[in-house]
Protein backbone atom coordinates (compact mmCIF):
# COMPACT_ATOMS: atom_id res chain seq x y z
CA UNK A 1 4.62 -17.25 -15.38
CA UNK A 2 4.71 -20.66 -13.71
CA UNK A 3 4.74 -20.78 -9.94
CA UNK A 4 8.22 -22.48 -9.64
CA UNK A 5 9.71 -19.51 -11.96
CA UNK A 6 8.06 -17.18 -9.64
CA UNK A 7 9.27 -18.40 -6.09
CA UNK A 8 12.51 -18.04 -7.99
CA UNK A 9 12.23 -14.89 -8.37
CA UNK A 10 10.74 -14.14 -4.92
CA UNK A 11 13.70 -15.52 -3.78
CA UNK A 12 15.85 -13.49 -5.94
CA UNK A 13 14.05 -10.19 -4.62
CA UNK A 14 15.40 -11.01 -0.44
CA UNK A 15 12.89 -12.69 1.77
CA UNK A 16 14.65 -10.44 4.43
CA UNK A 17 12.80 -7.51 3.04
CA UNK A 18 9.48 -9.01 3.08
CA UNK A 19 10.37 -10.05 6.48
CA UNK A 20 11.02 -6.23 7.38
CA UNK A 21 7.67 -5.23 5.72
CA UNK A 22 5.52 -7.64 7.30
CA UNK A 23 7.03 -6.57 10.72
CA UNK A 24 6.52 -3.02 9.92
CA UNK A 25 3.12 -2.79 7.51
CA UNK A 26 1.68 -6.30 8.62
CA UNK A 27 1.31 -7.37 5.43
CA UNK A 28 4.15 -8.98 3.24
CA UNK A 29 5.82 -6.87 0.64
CA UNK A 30 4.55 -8.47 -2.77
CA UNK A 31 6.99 -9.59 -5.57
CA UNK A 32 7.83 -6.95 -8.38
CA UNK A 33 6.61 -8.28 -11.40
CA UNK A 34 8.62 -7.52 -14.69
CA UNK A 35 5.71 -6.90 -17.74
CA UNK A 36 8.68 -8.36 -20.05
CA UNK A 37 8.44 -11.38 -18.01
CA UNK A 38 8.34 -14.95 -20.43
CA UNK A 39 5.22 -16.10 -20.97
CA UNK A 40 3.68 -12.59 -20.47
CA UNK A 41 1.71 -10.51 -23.34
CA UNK A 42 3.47 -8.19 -25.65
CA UNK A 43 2.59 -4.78 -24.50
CA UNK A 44 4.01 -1.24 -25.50
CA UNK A 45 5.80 0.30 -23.33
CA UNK A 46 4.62 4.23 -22.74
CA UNK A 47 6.45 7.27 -22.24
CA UNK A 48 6.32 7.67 -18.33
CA UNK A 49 3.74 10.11 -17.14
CA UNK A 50 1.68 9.19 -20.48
CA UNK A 51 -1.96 6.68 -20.75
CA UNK A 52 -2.63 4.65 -23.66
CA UNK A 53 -3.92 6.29 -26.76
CA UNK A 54 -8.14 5.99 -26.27
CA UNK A 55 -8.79 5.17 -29.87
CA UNK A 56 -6.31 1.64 -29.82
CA UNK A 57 -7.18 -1.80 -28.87
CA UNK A 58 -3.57 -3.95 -27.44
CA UNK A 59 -1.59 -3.86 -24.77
CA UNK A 60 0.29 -1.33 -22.75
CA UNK A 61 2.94 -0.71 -20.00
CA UNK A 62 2.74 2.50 -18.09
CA UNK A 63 6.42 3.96 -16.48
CA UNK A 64 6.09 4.36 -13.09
CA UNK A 65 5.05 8.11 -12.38
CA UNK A 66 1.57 8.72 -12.08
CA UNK A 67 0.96 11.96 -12.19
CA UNK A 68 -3.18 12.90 -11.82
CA UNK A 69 -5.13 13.50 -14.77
CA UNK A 70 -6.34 17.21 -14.84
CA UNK A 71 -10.30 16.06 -15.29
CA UNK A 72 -9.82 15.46 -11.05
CA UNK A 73 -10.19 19.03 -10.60
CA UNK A 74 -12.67 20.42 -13.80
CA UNK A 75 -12.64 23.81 -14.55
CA UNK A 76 -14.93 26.14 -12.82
CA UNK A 77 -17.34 26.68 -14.97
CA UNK A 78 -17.54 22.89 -15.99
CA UNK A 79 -21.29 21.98 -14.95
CA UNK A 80 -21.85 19.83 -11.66
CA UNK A 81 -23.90 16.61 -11.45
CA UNK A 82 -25.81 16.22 -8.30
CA UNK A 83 -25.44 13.37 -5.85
CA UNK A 84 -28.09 11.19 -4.06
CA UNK A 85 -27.61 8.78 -1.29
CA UNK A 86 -29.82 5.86 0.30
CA UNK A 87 -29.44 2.91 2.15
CA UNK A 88 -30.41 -0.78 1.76
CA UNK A 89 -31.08 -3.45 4.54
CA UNK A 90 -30.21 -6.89 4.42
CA UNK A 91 -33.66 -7.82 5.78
CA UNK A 92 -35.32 -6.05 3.03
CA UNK A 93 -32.91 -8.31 0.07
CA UNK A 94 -34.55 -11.01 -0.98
CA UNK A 95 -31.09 -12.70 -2.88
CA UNK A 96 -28.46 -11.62 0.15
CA UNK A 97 -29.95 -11.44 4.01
CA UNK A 98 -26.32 -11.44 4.39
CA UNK A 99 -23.73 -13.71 6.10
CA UNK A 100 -20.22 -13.33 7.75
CA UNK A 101 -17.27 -15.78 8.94
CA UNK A 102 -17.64 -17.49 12.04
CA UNK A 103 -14.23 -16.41 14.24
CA UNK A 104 -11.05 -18.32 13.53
CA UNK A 105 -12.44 -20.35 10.72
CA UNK A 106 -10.66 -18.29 7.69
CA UNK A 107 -7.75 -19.97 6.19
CA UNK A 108 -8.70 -23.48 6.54
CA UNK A 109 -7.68 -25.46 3.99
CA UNK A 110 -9.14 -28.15 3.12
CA UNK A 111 -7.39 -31.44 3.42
CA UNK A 112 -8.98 -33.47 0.62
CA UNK A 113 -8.99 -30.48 -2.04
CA UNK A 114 -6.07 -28.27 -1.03
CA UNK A 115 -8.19 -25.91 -3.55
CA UNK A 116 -10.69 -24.99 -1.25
CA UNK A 117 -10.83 -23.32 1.92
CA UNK A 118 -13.45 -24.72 4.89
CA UNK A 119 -15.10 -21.70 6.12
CA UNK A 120 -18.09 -21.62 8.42
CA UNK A 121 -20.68 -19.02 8.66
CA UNK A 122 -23.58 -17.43 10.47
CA UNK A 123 -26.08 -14.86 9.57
CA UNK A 124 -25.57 -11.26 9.70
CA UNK A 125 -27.41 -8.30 8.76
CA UNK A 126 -25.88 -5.21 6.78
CA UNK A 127 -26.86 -2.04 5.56
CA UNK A 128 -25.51 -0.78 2.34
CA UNK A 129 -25.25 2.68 0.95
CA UNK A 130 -25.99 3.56 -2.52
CA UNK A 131 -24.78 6.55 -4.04
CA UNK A 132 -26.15 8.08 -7.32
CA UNK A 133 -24.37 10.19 -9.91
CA UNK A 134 -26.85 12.56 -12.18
CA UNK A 135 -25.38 14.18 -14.95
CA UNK A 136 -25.53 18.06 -15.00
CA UNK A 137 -28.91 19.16 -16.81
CA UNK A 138 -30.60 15.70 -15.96
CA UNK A 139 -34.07 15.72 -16.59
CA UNK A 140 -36.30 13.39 -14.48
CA UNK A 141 -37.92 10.48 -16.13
CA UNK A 142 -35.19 10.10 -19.03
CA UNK A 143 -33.52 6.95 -19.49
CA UNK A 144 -29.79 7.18 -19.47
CA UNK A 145 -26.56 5.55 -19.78
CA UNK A 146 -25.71 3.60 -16.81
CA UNK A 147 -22.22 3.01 -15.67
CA UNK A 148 -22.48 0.57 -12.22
CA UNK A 149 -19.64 0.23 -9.61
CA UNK A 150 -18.81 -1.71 -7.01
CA UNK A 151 -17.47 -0.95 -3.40
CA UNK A 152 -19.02 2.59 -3.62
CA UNK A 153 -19.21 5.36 -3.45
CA UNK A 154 -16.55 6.24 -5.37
CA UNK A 155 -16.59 10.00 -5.11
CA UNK A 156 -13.10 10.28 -7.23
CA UNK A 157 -15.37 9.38 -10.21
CA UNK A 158 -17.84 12.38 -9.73
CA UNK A 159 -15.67 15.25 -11.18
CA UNK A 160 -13.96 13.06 -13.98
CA UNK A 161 -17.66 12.09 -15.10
CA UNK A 162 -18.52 16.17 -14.83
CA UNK A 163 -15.30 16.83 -16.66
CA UNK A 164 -15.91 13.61 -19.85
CA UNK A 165 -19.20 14.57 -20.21
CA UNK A 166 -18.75 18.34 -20.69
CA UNK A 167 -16.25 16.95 -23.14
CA UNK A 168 -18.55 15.07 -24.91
CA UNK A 169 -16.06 11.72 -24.29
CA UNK A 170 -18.75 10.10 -22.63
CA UNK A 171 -22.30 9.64 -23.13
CA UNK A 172 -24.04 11.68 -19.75
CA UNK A 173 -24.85 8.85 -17.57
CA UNK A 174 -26.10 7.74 -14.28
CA UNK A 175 -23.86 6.55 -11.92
CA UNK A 176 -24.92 3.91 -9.56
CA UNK A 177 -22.29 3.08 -6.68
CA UNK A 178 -23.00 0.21 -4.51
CA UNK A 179 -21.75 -0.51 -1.05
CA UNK A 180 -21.11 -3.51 -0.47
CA UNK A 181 -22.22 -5.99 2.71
CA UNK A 182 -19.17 -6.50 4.58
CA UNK A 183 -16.33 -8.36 4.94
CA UNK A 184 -13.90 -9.85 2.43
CA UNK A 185 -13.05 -13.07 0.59
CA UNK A 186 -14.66 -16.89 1.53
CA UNK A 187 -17.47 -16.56 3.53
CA UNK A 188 -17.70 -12.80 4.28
CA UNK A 189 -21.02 -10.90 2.39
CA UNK A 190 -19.10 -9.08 0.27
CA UNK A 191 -16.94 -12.15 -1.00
CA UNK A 192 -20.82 -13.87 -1.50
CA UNK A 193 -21.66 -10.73 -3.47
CA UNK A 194 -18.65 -10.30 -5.29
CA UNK A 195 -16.99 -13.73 -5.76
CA UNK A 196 -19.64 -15.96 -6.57
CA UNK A 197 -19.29 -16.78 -10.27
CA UNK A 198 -22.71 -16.63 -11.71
CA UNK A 199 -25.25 -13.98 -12.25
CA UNK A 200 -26.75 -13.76 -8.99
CA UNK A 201 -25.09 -10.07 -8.58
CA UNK A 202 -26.07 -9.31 -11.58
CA UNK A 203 -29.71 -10.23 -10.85
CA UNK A 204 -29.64 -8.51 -7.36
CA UNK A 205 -28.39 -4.97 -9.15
CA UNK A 206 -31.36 -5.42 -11.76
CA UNK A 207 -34.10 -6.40 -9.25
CA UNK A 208 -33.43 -4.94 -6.09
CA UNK A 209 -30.77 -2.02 -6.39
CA UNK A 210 -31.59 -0.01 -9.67
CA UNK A 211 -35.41 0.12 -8.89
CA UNK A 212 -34.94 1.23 -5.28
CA UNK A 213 -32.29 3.93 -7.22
CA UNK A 214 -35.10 4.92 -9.46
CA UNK A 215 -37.43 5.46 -6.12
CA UNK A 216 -35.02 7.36 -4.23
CA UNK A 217 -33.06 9.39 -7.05
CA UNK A 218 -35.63 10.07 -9.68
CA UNK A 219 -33.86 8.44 -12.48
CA UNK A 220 -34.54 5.81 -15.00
CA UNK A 221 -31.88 3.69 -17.14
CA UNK A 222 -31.73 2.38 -20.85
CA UNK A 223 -32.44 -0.86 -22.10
CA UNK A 224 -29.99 -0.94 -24.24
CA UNK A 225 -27.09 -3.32 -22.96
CA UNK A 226 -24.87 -0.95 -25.15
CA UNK A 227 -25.54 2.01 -23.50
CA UNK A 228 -24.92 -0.11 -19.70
CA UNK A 229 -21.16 -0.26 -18.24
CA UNK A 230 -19.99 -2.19 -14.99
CA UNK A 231 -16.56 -1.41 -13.21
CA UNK A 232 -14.63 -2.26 -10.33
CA UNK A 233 -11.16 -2.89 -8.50
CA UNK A 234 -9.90 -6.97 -7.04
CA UNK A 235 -13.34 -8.58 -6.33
CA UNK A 236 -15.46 -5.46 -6.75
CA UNK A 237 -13.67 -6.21 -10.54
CA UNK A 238 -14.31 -9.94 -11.24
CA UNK A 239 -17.93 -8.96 -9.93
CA UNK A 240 -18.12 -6.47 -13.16
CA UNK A 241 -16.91 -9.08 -15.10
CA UNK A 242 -19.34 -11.70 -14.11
CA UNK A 243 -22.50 -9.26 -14.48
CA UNK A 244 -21.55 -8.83 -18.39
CA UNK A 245 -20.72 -12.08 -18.73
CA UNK A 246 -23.54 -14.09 -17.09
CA UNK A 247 -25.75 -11.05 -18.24
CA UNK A 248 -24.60 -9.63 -21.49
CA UNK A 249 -28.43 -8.54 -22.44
CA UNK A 250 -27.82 -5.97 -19.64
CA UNK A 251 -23.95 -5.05 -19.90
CA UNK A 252 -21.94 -5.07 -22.48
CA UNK A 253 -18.99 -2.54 -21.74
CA UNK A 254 -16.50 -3.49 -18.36
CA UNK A 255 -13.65 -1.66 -16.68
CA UNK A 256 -11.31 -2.95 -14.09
CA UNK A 257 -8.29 -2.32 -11.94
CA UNK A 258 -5.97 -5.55 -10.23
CA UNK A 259 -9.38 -8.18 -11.37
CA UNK A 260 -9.57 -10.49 -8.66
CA UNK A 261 -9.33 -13.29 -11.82
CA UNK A 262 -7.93 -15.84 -9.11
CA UNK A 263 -9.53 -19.12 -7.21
CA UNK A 264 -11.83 -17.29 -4.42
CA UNK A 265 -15.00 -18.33 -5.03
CA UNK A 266 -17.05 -19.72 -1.73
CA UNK A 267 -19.35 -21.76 -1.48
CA UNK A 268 -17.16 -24.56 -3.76
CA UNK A 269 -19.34 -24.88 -6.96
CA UNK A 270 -18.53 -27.51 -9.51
CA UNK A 271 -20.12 -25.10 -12.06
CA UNK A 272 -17.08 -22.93 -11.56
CA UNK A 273 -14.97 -24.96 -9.69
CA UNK A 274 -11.94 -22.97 -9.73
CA UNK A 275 -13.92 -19.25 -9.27
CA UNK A 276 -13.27 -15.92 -11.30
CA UNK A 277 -10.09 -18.62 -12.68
CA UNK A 278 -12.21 -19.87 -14.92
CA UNK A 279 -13.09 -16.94 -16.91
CA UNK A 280 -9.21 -17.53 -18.40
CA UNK A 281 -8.47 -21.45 -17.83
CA UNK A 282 -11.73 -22.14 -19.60
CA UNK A 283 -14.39 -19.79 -19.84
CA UNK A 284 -13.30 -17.07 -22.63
CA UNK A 285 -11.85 -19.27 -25.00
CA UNK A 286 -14.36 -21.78 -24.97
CA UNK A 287 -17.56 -19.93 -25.14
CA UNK A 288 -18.91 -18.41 -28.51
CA UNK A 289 -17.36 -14.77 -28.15
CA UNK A 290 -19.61 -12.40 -26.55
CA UNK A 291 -20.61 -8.49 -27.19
CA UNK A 292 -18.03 -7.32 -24.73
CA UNK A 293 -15.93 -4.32 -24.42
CA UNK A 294 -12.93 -4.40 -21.23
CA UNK A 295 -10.71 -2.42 -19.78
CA UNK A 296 -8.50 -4.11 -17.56
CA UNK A 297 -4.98 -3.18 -15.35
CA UNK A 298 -3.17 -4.53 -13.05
CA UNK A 299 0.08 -3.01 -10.73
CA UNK A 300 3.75 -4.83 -11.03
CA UNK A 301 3.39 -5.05 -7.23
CA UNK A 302 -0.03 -6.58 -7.00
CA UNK A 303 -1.24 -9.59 -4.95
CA UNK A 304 0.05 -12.69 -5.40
CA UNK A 305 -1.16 -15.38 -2.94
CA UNK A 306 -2.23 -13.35 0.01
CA UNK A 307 -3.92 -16.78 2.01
CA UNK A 308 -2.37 -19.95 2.75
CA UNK A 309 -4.16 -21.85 -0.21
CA UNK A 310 -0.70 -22.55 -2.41
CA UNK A 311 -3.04 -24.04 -5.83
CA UNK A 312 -1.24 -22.05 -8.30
CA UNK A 313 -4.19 -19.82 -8.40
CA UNK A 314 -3.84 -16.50 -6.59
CA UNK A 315 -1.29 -14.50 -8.28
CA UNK A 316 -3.33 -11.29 -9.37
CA UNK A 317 -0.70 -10.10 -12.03
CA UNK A 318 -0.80 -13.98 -13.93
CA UNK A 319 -4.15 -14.03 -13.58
CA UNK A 320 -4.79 -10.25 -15.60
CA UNK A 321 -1.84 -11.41 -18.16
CA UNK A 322 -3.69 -14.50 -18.72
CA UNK A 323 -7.20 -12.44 -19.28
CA UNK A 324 -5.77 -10.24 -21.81
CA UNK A 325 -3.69 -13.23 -23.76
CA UNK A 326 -7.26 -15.10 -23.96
CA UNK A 327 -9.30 -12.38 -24.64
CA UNK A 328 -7.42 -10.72 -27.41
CA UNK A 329 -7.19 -14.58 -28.74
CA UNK A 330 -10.77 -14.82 -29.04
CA UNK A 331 -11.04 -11.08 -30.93
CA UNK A 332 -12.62 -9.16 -28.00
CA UNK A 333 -12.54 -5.17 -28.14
CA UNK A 334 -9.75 -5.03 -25.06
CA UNK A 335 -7.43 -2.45 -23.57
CA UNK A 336 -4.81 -4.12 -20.99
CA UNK A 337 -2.93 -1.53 -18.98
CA UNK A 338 0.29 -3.15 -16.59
CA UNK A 339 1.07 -0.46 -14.20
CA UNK A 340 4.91 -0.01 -13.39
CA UNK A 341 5.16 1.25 -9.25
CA UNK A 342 1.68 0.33 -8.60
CA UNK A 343 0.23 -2.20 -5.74
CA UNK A 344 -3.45 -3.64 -5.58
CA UNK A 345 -5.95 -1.20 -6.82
CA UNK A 346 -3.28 1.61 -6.91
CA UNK A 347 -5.10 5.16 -5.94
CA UNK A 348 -2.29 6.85 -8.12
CA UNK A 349 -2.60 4.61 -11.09
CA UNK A 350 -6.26 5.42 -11.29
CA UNK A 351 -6.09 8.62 -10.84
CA UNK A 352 -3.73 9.00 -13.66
CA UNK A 353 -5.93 6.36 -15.79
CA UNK A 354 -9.53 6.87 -15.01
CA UNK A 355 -10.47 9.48 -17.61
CA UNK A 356 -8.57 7.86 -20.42
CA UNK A 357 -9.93 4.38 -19.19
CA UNK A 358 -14.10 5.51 -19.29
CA UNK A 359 -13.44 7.48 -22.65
CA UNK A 360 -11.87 4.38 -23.97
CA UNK A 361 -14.94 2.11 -22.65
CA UNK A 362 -17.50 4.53 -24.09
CA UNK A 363 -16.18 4.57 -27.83
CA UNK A 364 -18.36 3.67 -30.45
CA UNK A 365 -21.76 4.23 -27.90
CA UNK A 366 -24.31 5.93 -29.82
CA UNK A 367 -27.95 7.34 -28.25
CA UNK A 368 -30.77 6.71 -29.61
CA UNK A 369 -31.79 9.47 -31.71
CA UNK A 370 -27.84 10.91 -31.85
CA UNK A 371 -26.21 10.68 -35.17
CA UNK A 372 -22.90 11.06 -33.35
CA UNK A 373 -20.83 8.61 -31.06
CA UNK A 374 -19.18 9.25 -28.29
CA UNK A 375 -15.20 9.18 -27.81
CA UNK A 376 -13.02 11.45 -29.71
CA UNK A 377 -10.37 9.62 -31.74
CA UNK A 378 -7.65 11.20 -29.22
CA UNK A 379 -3.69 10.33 -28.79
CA UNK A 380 -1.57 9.51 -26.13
CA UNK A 381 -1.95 12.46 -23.85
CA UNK A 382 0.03 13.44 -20.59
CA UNK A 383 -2.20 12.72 -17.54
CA UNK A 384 -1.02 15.80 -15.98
CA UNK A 385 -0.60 19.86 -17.70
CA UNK A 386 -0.33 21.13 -14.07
């Protein structure tokens, strides 16, 4: 959608009301977003209270209740992974010491390039926590499927990956859930970690986290970029993105929710000059197509130009529409989900959506040594018998 069509339609929605919200919530009320919208991909629209078939590419438009899917709470006698937790230092990182805003420099724009933001900085040590997922019946020493997150730990993944894998939906894998260093957006840590377009995340996950993982938890990781998955909601997403994209001989399967695909990027780099943008303005469709498998959604009430930088480049929803127009354009293996009644990285969307999401991201992932793959053919299921 362009941006004029879209302040008409802001307009059209009562600026009184967002008035009332920000008084009440503190943060403006965001536009509803119509999936039907001109300009938007063709999607089909779902039964409400039903997730996309896992066995079908395309897009898809979910009604607006979103009721839990029943692997949250596995049956009793479903076996349990184990969980194991450690920290990590900024002083011990040799790619992020870390780094936070200085006070009152955020949402500076800057005069010449109305693009970019002038943000200052200072050092500032963080400690992370790292949570790891082992499948039930793990034995030590084997190298497994490896499914990394961001913003962690994600502890609503832990019974869904129980549930899958007793299912045989998804291959048993290791769950790595990073914490991230603090803050958010231009010049925080976690907007360094997360926003930076390049494979510097990537690199840090490979060299310093998953070692120090395989120290603390007893547990190793396959080779095989087939058998490695990346996920993640706003930046935690685009992160996922970049680490299969900048390092598809690692990943090769991504998931996310409300992708922060938008111009947030800090330090300016003329690489990428308009951030996680790119991956749609330029990046998809001009690159030789790579071994990729996504999973991507994004709410009808999700962000849309949250700062004061007005560069047509920070409405989340436009910014997912355009990823899944370029991506199927270019042949990639892609599931889009728009989320009717859903904000920015909607709890109830993904817990309605997370099982079907992983057992669509795992299809076609065969073991070494397993004559079967993983991912049932399946239908379009309710997400809720209770």
């Amino acid at each position: 959608m362009k941006i004029k069509a879209l302040i008409g339609s802001l307009l059209s929605l009562g600026l009184a009301a967002a008035g009332l919200a920000v008084a009440q919530a503190g943060r403006p009320q965001m536009p509803v977003r119509d999936p039907h919208t001109p300009g938007f991909v063709h999607a089909i629209e779902l039964p409400d209270g039903t997730v996309p078939p896992v066995n079908r590419n395309g897009n898809f438009i979910l009604g607006p209740t979103h009721p839990a899917a029943p692997e949250l709470h596995p049956a009793s006698d479903v076996p349990r992974g184990s969980v194991c937790e450690f920290t990590m230092r900024s002083a011990d990182s040799k790619l992020y010491p870390g780094v936070a805003q200085d006070p009152g420099t955020f949402n500076r724009i800057d005069p010449q390039h109305p693009d970019r933001m002038l943000v200052t900085t200072h050092p500032a040590p963080y400690v992370r926590t790292v949570t790891v997922y082992r499948p039930a019946g793990y034995q030590a020493g084997v190298a497994a499927p490896l499914l990394v997150g961001a913003d962690g730990p994600d502890r609503m993944l832990f019974p869904i990956l129980d549930a899958l894998i007793a299912e045989g939906k998804i291959p048993a894998l290791v769950f790595v859930s990073i914490g991230n260093g603090g803050g958010d957006a231009q010049g925080s840590e976690r907007g360094l970690e997360y926003d930076t377009m390049s494979g510097r995340y990537a690199e840090f996950v490979q060299q310093e986290v998953l070692p120090a993982a395989a120290s603390h938890c007893d547990v190793r990781f396959t080779r095989n970029p087939e058998g490695r998955a990346t996920m993640g909601g706003s930046s935690g997403g685009s992160a996922a993105l970049a680490m299969a994209w900048f390092h598809p001989e690692w990943y090769r399967r991504v998931l996310t929710y409300s992708g922060t695909y938008v111009n947030q990027q800090w330090p300016w780099n003329p690489d990428s000059p308009h951030g996680a943008w790119e991956f749609h303005e330029h990046w998809i469709a001009a690159a030789p197509k790579k071994p990729l498998r996504l999973w991507l959604e994004v709410g009808d009430r999700d962000l849309y130009n949250p700062n004061a930088m007005h560069d047509g480049m920070h409405d989340w929803v436009e910014a997912n529409e355009r990823m899944a127009r370029v991506l199927a354009a270019k042949g990639y293996a892609c599931q889009f989900v728009f989320a009717r009644n859903a904000g920015h990285v909607d709890r109830s969307v993904r817990e309605q959506t997370l099982p079907e999401a992983l057992t669509w991201l795992w299809r076609g992932y065969k073991a070494a040594g397993s004559s079967t793959a993983t991912g049932g053919m399946g239908s379009m299921r309710p997400s809720s018998t209770r």
